[in-house]
C-alpha atoms as a PDB file:
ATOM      1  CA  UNK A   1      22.820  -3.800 102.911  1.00  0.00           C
ATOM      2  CA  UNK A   2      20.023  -4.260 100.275  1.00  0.00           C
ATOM      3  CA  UNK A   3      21.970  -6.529  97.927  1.00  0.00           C
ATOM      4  CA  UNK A   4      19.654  -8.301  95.860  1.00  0.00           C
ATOM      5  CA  UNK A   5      16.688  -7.175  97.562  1.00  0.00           C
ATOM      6  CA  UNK A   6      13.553  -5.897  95.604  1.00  0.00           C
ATOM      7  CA  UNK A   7      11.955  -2.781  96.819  1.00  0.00           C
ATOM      8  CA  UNK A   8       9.044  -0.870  96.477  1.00  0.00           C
ATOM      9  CA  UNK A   9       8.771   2.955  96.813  1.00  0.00           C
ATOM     10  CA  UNK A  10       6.378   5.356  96.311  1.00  0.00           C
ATOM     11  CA  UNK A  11       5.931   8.745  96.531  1.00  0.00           C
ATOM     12  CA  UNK A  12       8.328   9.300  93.827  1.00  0.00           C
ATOM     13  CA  UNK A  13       8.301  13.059  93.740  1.00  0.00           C
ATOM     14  CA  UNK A  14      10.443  16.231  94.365  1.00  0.00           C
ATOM     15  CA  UNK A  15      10.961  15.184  98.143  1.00  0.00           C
ATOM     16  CA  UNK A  16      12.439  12.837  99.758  1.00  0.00           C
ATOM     17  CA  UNK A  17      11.017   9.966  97.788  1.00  0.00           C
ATOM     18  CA  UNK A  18      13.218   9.987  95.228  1.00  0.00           C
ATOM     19  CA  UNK A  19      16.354  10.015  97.768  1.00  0.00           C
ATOM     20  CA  UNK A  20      14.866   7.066  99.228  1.00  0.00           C
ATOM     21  CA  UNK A  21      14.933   5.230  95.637  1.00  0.00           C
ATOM     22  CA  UNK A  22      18.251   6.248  94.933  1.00  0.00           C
ATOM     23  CA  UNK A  23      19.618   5.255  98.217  1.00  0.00           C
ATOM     24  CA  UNK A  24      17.970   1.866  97.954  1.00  0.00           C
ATOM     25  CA  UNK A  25      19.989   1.408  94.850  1.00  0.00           C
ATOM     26  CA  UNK A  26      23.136   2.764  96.136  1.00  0.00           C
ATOM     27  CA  UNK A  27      22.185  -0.878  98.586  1.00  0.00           C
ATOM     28  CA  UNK A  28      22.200  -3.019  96.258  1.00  0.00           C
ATOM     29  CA  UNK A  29      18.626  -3.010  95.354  1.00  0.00           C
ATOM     30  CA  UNK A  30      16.164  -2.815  92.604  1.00  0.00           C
ATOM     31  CA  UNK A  31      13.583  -0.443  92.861  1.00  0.00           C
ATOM     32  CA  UNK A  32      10.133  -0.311  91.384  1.00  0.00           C
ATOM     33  CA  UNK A  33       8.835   3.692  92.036  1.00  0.00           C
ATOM     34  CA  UNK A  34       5.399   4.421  91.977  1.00  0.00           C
ATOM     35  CA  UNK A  35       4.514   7.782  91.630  1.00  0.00           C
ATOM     36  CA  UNK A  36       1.175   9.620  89.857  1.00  0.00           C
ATOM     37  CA  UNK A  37       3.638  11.637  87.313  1.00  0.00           C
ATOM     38  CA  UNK A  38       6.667  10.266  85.091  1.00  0.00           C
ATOM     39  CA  UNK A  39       8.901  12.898  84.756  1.00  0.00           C
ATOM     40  CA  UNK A  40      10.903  12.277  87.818  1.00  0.00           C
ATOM     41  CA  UNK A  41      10.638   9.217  87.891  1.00  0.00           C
ATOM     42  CA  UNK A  42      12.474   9.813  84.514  1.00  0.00           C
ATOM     43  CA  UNK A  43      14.980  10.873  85.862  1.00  0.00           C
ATOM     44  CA  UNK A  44      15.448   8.587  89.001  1.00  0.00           C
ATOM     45  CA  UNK A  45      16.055   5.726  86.887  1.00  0.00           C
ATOM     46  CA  UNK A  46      18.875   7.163  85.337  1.00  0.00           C
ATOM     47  CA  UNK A  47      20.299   7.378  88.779  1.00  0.00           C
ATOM     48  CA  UNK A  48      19.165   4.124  89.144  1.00  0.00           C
ATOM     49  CA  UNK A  49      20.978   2.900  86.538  1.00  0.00           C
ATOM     50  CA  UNK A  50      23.936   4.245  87.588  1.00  0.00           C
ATOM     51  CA  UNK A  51      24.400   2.557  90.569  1.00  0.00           C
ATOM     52  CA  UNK A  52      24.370  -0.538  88.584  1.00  0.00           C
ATOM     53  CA  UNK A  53      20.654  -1.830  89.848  1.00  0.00           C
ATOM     54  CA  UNK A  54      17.136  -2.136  87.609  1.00  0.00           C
ATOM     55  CA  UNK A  55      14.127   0.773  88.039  1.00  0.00           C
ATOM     56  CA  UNK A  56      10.981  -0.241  87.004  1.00  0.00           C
ATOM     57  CA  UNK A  57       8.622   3.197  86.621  1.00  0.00           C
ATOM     58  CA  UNK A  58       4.913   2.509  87.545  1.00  0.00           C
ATOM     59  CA  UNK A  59       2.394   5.188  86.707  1.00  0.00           C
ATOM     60  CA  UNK A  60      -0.380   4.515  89.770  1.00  0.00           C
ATOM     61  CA  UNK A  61      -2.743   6.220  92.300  1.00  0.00           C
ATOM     62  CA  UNK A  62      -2.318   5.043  95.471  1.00  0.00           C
ATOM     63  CA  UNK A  63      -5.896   5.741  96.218  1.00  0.00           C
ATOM     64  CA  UNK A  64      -7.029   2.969  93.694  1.00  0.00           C
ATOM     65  CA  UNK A  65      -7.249  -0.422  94.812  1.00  0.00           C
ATOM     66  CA  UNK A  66      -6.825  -1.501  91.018  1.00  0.00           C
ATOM     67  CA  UNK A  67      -3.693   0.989  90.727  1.00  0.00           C
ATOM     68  CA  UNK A  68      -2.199  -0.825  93.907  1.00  0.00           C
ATOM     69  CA  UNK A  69      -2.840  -4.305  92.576  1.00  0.00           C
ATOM     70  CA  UNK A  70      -0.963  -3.418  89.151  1.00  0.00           C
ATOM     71  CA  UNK A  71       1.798  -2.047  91.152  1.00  0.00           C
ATOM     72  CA  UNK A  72       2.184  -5.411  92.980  1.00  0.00           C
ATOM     73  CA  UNK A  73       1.565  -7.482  89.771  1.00  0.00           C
ATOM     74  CA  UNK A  74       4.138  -5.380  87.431  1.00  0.00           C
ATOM     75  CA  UNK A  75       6.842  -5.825  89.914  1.00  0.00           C
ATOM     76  CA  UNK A  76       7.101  -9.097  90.486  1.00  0.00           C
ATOM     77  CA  UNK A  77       6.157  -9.824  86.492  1.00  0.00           C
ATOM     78  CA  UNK A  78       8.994  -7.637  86.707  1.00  0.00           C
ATOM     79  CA  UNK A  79      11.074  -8.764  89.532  1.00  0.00           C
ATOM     80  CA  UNK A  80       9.955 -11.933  90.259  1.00  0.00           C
ATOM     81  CA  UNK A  81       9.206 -10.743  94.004  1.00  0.00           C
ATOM     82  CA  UNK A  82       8.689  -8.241  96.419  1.00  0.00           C
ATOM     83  CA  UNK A  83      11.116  -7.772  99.447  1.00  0.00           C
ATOM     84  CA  UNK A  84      10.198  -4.700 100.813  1.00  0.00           C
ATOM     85  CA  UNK A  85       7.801  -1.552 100.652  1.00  0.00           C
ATOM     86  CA  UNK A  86       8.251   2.044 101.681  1.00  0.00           C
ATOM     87  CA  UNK A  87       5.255   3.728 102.226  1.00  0.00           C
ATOM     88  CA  UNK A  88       6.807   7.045 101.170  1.00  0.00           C
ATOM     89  CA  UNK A  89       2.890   8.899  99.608  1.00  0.00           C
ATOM     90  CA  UNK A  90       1.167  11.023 101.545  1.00  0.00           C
ATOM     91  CA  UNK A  91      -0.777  14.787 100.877  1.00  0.00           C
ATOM     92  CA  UNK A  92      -0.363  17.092 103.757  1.00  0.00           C
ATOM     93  CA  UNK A  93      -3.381  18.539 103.880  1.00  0.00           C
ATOM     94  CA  UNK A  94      -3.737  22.477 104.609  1.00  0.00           C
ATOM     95  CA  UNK A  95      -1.726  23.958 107.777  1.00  0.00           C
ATOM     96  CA  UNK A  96      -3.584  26.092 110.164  1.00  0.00           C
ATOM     97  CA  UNK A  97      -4.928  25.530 113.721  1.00  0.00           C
ATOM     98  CA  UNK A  98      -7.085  22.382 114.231  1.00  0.00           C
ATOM     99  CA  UNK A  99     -10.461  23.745 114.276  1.00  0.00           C
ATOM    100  CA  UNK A 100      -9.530  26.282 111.042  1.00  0.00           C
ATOM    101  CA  UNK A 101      -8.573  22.942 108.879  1.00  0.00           C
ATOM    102  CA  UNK A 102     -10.346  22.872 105.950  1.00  0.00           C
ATOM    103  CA  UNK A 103     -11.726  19.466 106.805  1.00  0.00           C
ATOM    104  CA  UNK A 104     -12.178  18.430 102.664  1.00  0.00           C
ATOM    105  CA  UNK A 105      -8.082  18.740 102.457  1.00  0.00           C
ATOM    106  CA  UNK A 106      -7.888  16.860 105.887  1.00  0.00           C
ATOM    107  CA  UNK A 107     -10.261  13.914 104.132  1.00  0.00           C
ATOM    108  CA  UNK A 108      -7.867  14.039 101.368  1.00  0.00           C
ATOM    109  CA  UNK A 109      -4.722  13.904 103.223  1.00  0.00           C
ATOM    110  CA  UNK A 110      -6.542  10.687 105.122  1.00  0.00           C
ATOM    111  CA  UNK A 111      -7.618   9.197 102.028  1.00  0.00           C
ATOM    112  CA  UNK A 112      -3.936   9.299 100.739  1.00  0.00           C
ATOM    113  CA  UNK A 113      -1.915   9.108 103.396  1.00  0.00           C
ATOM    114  CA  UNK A 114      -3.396   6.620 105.650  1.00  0.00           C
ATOM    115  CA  UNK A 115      -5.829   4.633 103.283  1.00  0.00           C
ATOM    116  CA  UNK A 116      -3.662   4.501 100.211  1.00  0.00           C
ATOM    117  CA  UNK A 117      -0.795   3.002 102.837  1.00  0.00           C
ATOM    118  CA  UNK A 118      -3.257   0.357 103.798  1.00  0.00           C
ATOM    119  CA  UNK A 119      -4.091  -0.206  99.876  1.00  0.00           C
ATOM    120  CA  UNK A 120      -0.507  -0.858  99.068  1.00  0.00           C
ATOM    121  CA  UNK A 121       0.230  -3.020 102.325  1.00  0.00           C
ATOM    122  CA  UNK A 122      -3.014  -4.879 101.214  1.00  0.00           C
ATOM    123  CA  UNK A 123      -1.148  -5.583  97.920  1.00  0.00           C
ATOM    124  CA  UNK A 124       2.314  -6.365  98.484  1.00  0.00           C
ATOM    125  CA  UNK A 125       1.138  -8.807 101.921  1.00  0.00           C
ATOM    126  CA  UNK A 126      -0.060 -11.870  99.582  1.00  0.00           C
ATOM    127  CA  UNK A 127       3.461 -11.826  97.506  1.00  0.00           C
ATOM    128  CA  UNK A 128       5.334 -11.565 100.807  1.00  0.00           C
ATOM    129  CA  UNK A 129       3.355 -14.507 102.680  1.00  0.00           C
ATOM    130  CA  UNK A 130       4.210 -16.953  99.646  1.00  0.00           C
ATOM    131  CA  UNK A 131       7.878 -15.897  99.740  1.00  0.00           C
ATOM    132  CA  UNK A 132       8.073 -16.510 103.260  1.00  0.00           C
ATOM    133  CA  UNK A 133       8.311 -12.897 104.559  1.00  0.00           C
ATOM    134  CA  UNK A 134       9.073  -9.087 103.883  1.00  0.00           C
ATOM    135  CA  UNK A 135       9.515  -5.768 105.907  1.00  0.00           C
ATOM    136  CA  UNK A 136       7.318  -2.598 105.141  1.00  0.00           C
ATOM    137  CA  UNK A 137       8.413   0.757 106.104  1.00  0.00           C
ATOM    138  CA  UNK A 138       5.735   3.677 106.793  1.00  0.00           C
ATOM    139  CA  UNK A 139       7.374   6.775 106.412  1.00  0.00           C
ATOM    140  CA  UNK A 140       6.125   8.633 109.427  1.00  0.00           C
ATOM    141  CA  UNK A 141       7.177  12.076 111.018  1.00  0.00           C
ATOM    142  CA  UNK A 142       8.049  13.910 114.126  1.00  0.00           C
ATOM    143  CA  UNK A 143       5.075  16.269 114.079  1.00  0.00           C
ATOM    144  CA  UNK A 144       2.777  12.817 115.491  1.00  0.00           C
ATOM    145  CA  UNK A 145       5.204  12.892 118.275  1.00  0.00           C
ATOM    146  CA  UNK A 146       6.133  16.809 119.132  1.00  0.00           C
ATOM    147  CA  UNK A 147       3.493  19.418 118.714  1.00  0.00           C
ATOM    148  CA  UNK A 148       4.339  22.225 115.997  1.00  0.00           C
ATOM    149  CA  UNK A 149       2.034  24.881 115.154  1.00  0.00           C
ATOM    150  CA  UNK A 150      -0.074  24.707 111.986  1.00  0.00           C
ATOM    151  CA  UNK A 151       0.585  20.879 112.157  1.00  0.00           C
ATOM    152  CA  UNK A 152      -2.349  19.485 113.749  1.00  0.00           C
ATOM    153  CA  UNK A 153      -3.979  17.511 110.529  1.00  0.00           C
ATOM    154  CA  UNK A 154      -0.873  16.427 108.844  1.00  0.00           C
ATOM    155  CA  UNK A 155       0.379  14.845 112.960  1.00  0.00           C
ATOM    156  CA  UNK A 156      -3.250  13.667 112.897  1.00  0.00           C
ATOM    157  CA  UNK A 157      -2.491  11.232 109.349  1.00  0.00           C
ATOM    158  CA  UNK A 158       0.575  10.194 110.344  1.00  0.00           C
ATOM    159  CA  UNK A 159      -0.680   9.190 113.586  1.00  0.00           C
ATOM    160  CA  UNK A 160      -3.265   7.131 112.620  1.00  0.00           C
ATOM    161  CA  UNK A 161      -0.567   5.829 110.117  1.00  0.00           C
ATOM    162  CA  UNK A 162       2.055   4.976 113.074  1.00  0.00           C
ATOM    163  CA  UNK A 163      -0.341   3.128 115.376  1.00  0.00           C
ATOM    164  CA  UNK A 164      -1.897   1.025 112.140  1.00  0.00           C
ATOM    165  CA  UNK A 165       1.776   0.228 111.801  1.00  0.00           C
ATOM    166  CA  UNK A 166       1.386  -1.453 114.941  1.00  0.00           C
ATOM    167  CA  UNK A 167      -1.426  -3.218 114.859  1.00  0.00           C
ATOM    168  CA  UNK A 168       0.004  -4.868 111.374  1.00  0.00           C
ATOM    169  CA  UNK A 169       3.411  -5.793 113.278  1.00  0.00           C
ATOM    170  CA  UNK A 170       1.180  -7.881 116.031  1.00  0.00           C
ATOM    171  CA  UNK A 171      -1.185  -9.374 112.916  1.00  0.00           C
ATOM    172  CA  UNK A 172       1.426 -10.482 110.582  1.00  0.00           C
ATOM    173  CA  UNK A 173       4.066 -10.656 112.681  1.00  0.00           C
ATOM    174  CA  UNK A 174       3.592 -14.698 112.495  1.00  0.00           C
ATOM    175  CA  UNK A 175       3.867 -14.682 108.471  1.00  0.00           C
ATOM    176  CA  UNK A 176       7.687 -13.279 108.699  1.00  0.00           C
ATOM    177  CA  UNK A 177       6.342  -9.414 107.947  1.00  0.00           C
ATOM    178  CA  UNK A 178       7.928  -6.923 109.932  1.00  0.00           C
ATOM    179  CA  UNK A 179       6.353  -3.625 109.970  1.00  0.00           C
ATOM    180  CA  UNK A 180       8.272  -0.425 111.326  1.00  0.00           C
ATOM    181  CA  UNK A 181       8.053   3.520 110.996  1.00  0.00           C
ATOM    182  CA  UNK A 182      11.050   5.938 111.436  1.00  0.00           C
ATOM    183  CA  UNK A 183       9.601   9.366 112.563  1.00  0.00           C
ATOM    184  CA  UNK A 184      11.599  11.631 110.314  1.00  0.00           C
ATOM    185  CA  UNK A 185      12.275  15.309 111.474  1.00  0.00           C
ATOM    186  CA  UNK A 186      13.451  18.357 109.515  1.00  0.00           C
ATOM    187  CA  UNK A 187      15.246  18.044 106.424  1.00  0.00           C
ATOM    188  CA  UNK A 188      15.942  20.284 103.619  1.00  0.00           C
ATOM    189  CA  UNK A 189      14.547  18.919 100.837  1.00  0.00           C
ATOM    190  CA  UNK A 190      13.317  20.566  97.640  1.00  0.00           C
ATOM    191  CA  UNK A 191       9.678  20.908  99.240  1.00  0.00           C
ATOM    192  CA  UNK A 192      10.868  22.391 103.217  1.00  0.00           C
ATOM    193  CA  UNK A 193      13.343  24.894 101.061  1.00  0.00           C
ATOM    194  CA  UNK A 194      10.746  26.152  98.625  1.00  0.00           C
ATOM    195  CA  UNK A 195       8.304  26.810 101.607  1.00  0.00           C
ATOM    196  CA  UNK A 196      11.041  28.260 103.857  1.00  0.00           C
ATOM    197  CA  UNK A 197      11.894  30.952 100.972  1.00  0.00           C
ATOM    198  CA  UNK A 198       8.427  31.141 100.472  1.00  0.00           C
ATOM    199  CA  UNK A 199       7.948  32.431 103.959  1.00  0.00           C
ATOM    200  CA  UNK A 200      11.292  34.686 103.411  1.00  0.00           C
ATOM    201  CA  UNK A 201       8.846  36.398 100.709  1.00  0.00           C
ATOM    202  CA  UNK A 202       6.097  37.114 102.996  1.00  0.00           C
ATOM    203  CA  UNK A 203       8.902  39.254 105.590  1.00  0.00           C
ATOM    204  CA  UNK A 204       9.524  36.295 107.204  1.00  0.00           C
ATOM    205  CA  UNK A 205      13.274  35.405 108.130  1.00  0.00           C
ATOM    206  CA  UNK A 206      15.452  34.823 105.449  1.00  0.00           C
ATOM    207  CA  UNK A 207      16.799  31.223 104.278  1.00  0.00           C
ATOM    208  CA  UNK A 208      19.532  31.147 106.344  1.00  0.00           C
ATOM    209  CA  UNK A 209      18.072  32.156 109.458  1.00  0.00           C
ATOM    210  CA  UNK A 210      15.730  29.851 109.487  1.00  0.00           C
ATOM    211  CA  UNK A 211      17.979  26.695 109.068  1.00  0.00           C
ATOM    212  CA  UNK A 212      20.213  28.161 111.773  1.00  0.00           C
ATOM    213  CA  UNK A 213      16.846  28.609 113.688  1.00  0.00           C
ATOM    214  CA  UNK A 214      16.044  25.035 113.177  1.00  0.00           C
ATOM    215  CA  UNK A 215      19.893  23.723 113.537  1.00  0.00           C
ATOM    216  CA  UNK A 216      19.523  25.484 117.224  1.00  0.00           C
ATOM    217  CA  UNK A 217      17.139  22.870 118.293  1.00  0.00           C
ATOM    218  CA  UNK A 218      18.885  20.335 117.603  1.00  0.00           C
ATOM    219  CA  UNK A 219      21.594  18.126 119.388  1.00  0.00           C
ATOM    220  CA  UNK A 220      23.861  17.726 116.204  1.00  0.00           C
ATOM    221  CA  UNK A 221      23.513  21.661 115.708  1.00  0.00           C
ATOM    222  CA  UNK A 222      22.620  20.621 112.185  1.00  0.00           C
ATOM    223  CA  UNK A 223      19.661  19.981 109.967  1.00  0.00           C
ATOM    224  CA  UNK A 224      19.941  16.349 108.737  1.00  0.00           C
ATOM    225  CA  UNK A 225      20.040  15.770 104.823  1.00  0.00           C
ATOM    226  CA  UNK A 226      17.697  13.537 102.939  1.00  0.00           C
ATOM    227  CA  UNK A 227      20.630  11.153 102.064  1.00  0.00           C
ATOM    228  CA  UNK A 228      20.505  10.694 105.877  1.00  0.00           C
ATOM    229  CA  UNK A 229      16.875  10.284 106.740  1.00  0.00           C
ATOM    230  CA  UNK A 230      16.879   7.663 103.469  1.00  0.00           C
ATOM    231  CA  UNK A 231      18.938   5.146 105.240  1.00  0.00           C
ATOM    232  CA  UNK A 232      17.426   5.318 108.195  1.00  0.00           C
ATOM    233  CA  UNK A 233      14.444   4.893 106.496  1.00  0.00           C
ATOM    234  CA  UNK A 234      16.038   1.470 104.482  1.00  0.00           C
ATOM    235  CA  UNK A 235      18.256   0.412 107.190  1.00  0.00           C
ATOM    236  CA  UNK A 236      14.795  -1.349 108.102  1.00  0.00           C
ATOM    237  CA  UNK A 237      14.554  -3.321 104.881  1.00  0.00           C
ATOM    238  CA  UNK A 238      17.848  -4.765 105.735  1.00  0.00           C
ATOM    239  CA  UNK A 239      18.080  -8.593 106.974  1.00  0.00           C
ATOM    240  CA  UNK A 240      20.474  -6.596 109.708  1.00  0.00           C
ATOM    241  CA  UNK A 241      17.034  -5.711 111.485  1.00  0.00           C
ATOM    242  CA  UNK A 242      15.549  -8.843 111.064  1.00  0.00           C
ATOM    243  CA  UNK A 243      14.380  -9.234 114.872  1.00  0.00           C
ATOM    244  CA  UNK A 244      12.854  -5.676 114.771  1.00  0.00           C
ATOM    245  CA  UNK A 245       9.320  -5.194 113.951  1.00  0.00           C
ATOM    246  CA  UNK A 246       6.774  -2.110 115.440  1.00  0.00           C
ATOM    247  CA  UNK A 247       8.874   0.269 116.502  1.00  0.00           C
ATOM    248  CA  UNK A 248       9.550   3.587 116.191  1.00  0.00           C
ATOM    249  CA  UNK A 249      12.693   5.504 115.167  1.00  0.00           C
ATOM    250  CA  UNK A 250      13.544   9.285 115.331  1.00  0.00           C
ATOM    251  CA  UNK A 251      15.533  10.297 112.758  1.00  0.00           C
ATOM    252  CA  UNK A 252      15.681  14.605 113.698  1.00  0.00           C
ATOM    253  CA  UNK A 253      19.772  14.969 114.423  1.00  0.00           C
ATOM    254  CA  UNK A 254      18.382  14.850 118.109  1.00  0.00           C
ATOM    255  CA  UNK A 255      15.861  17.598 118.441  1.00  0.00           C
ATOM    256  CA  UNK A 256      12.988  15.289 119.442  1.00  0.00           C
ATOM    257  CA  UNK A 257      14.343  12.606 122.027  1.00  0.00           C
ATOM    258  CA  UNK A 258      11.570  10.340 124.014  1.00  0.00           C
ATOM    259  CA  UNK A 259      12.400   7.996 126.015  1.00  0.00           C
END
């Protein structure tokens, strides 16, 4: 679905970043990762590599307009182009009810998650325009869309993140850039298991009741993996949604459905 295609992910961390890479390879892509740390990125080229497609590991801060530029620049030095970009970075801030936020995390989680979105966008756009297009993915997440207790500054990034998402579709939409976010529910990556044991700990229900808690609410009766949410995420990049720009997709085995 990717064949060919040169994409850029960041993020690259215990979560679902990394699946996303991976996945992108498993596509037919090449993948440059961008993550603050090397060590899994380490070891996500090795998948990488494995599926027969070229990693290129870029030590950056998404936060830095200098560390976004070298991200652009080093993979098409690389490359020789840029296809697509998955907004996969973001800090969640602390969880608690709105007005108990500590408002210094919230600044932080805005600072990464929504500004150092627009950074990259602002430095992948000028490669894409002289190719002739590109598609950008925002990684985005039910909790914008359903209320969930505790959530209220990490909905609040995303948010902002999903209507900017938008607004770019409209403004670039006549330069061939499409610009989409999949709303991604539960899964149980590294991150939601550690805190869900980490609750366990604290008397809270164990493990397994609280993924058969969470499987309850949804239609598929099942918690979706990260393999899953990943190519829902890329099935964006493909030329298969060329037509589709701004929109919206819930990827949550059916336990959020809008119409």
């Amino acid at each position: 679905m990717l064949e060919d295609k040169v994409v850029i992910v960041t993020g690259i961390g215990p979560g679902l970043g990394r699946t996303i890479a991976t996945e992108a390879a498993k596509m037919g892509a090449d993948v440059a990762m961008v993550s603050r740390s090397g060590g899994i990125m380490d070891e996500v080229a090795a998948d990488i590599a494995a599926a027969g497609r070229r990693a290129l590991n870029i030590r950056a801060d998404i936060t830095s307009d200098a560390d976004c530029a070298r991200v652009a620049q080093e993979t098409v030095a690389a490359f020789g182009r840029i296809d697509g970009l998955v907004n996969s970075a973001y800090f969640p801030g602390s969880l608690a009810p709105v007005l108990d936020l500590d408002l210094d995390a919230l600044g932080r989680a805005f600072e990464v998650t929504v500004m150092g979105t627009i950074r990259m966008i602002r430095a992948v756009v000028p490669q894409m325009e002289k190719q002739g297009g590109g598609s950008v993915v925002n990684v985005g997440s039910q909790v914008a869309r359903k209320v969930v207790p505790q959530q209220g500054g990490y909905a609040a990034t995303k948010a902002a993140q999903a209507s900017l998402t938008r607004y770019l579709a409209a403004e670039l939409g006549s330069k061939g850039i499409r610009f989409n976010t999949p709303a991604i529910g539960w899964t149980m990556s590294a991150p939601a298991r550690a805190w869900l044991e980490s609750e366990a700990e604290k008397g809270g229900p164990s493990f397994e009741e609280a993924e058969a808690a969470i499987s309850a609410t949804m239609a598929l009766g099942r918690v979706p993996s990260d393999e899953e949410c990943a190519r829902g995420i890329l099935v964006f990049l493909s030329d298969a949604l060329s037509s589709v720009t701004g929109a919206t997709l819930d990827i949550n085995a059916g336990d959020y459905m809008p119409l």
